[in-house]
C-alpha atoms as a PDB file:
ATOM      1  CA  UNK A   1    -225.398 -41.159   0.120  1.00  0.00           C
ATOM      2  CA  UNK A   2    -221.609 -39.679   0.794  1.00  0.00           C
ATOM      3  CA  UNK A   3    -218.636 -42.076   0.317  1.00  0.00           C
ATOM      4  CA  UNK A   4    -218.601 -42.146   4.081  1.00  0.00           C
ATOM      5  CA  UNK A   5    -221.681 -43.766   4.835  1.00  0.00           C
ATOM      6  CA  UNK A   6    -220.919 -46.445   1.894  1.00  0.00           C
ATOM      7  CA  UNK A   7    -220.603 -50.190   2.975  1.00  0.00           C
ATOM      8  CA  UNK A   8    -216.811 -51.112   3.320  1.00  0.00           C
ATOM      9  CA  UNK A   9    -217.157 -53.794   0.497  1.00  0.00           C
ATOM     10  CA  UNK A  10    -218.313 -51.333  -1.946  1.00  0.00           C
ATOM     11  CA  UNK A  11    -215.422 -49.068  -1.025  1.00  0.00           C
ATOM     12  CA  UNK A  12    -213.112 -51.391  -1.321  1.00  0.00           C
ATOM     13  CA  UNK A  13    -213.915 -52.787  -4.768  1.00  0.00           C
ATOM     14  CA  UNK A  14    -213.909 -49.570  -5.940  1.00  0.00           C
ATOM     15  CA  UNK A  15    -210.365 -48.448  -4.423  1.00  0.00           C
ATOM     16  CA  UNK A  16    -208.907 -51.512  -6.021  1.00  0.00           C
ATOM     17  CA  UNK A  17    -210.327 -50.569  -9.729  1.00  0.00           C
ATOM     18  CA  UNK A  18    -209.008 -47.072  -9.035  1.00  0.00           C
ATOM     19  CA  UNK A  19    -205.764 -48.419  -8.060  1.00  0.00           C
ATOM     20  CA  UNK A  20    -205.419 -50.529 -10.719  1.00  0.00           C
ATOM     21  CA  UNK A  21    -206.869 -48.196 -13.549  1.00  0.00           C
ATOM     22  CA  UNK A  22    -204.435 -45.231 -12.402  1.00  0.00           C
ATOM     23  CA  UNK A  23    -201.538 -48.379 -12.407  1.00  0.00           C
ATOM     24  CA  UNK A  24    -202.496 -48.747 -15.990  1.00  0.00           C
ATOM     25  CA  UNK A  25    -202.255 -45.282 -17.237  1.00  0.00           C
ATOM     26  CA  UNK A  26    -199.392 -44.141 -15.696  1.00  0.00           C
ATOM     27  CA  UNK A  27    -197.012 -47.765 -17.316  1.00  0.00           C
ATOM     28  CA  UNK A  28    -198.548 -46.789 -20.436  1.00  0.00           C
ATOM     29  CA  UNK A  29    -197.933 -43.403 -20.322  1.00  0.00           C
ATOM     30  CA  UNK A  30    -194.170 -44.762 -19.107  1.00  0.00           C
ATOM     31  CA  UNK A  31    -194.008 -46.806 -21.470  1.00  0.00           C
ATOM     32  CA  UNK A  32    -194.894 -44.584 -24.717  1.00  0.00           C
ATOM     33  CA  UNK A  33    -192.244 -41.666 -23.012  1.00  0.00           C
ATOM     34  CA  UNK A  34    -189.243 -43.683 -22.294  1.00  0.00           C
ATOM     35  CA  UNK A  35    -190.231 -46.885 -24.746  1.00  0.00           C
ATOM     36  CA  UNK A  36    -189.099 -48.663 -21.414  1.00  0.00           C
ATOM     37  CA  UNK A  37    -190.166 -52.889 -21.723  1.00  0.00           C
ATOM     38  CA  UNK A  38    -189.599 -52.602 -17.602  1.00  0.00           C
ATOM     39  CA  UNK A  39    -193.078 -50.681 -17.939  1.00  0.00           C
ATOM     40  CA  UNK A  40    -194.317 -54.159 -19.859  1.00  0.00           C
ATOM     41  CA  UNK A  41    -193.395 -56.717 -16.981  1.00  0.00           C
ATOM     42  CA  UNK A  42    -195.042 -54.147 -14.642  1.00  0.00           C
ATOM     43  CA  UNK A  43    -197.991 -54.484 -16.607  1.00  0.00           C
ATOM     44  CA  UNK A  44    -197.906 -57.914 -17.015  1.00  0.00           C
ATOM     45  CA  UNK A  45    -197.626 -58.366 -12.955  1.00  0.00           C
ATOM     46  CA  UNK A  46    -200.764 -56.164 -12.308  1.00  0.00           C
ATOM     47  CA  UNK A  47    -202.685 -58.638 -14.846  1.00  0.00           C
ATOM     48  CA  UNK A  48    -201.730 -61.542 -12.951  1.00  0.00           C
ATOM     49  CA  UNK A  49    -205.188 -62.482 -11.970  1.00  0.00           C
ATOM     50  CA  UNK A  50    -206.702 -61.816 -15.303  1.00  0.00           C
ATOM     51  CA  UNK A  51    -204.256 -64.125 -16.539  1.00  0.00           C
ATOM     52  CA  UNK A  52    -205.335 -67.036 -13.955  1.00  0.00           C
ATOM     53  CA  UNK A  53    -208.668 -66.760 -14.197  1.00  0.00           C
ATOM     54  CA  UNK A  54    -207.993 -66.941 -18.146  1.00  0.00           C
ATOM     55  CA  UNK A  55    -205.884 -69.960 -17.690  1.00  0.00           C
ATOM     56  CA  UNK A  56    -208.161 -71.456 -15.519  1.00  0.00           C
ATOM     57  CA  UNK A  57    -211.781 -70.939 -17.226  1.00  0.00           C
ATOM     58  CA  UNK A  58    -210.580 -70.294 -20.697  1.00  0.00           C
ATOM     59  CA  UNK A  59    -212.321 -66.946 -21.338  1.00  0.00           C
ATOM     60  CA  UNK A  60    -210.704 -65.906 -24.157  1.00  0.00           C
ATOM     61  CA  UNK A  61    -211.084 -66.993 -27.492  1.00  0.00           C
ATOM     62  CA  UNK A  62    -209.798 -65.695 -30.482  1.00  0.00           C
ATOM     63  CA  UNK A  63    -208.216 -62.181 -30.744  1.00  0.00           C
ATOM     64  CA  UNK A  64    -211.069 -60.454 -31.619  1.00  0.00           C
ATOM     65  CA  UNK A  65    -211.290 -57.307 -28.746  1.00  0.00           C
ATOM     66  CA  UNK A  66    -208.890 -59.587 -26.736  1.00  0.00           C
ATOM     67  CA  UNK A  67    -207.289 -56.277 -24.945  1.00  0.00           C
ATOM     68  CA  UNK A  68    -210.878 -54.964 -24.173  1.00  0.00           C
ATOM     69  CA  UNK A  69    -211.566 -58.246 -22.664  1.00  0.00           C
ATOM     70  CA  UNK A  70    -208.331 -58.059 -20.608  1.00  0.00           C
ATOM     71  CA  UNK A  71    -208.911 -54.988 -19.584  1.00  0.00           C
ATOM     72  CA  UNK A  72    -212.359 -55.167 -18.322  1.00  0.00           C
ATOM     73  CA  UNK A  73    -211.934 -58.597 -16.914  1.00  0.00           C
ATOM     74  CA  UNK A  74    -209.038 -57.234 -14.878  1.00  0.00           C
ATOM     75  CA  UNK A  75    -211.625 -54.492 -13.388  1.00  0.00           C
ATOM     76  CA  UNK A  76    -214.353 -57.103 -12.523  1.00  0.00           C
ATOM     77  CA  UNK A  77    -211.260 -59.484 -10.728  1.00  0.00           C
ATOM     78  CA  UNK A  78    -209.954 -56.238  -8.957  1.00  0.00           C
ATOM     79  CA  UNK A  79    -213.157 -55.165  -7.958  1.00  0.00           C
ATOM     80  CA  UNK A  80    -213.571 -58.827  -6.509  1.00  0.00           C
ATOM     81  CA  UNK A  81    -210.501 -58.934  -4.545  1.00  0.00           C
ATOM     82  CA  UNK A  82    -211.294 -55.520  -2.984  1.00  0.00           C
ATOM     83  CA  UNK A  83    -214.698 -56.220  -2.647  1.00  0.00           C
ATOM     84  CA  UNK A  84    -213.643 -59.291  -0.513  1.00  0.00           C
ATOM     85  CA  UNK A  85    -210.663 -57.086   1.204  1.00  0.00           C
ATOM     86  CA  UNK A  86    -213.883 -54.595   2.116  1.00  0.00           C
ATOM     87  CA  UNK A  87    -215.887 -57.272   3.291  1.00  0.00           C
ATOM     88  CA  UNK A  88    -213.311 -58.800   5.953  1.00  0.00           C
ATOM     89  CA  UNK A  89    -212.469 -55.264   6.779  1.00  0.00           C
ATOM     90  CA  UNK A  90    -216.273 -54.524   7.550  1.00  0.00           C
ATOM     91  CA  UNK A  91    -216.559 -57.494   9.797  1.00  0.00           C
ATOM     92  CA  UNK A  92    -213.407 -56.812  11.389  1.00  0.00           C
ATOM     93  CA  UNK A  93    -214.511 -53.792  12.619  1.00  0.00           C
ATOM     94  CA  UNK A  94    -218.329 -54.113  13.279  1.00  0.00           C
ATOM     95  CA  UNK A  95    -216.913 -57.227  15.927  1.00  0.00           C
ATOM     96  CA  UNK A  96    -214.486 -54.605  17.113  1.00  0.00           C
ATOM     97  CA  UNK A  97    -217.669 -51.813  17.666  1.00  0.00           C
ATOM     98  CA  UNK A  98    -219.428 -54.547  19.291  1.00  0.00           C
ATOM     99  CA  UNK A  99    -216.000 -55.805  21.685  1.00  0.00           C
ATOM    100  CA  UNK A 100    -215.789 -51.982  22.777  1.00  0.00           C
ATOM    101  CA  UNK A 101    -219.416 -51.427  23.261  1.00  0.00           C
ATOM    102  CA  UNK A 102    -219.232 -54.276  25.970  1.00  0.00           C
END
């Protein structure tokens, strides 16, 4: 199965974890180069949902691994919200197929 023929939610949620994973690397490669903080608030923006849904549910506890949990939480949220961009984009245009078809 090619990329093309994948279902739009699939393709979404996994644009969104590639956005956000090649987000990551580059502030942290910006950050380590030019010892920049701007790079930090940057970072801090793109974990905005991680840091709701930790506010919200309380997943964290302790600081045992708590960047790995960050980190990985942040790809399951991101893969949600593209996932759910995919899904409204698939709908979108299988009603648009079907308007044309008409």
């Amino acid at each position: 199965m090619s990329w093309k023929n994948w279902p739009y939610w699939l393709k979404g949620g996994l644009i969104t974890i590639l956005i956000y994973l090649l987000l990551t690397i580059f502030l942290i490669i910006i950050f380590f180069i030019f010892k920049s903080q701007i790079s930090l608030i940057f970072f801090q923006i793109i974990s905005l949902p991680t840091t709701l849904v930790n506010n919200l549910f309380g997943i964290y506890s302790g600081h045992n691994g708590i960047i790995n949990k960050i980190f990985f939480t942040s790809i399951i949220i991101y893969f949600i919200i593209g996932f759910i961009i995919g899904l409204i984009y698939g709908k979108i245009k299988k009603k648009r197929e079907v308007n044309l078809k008409k």
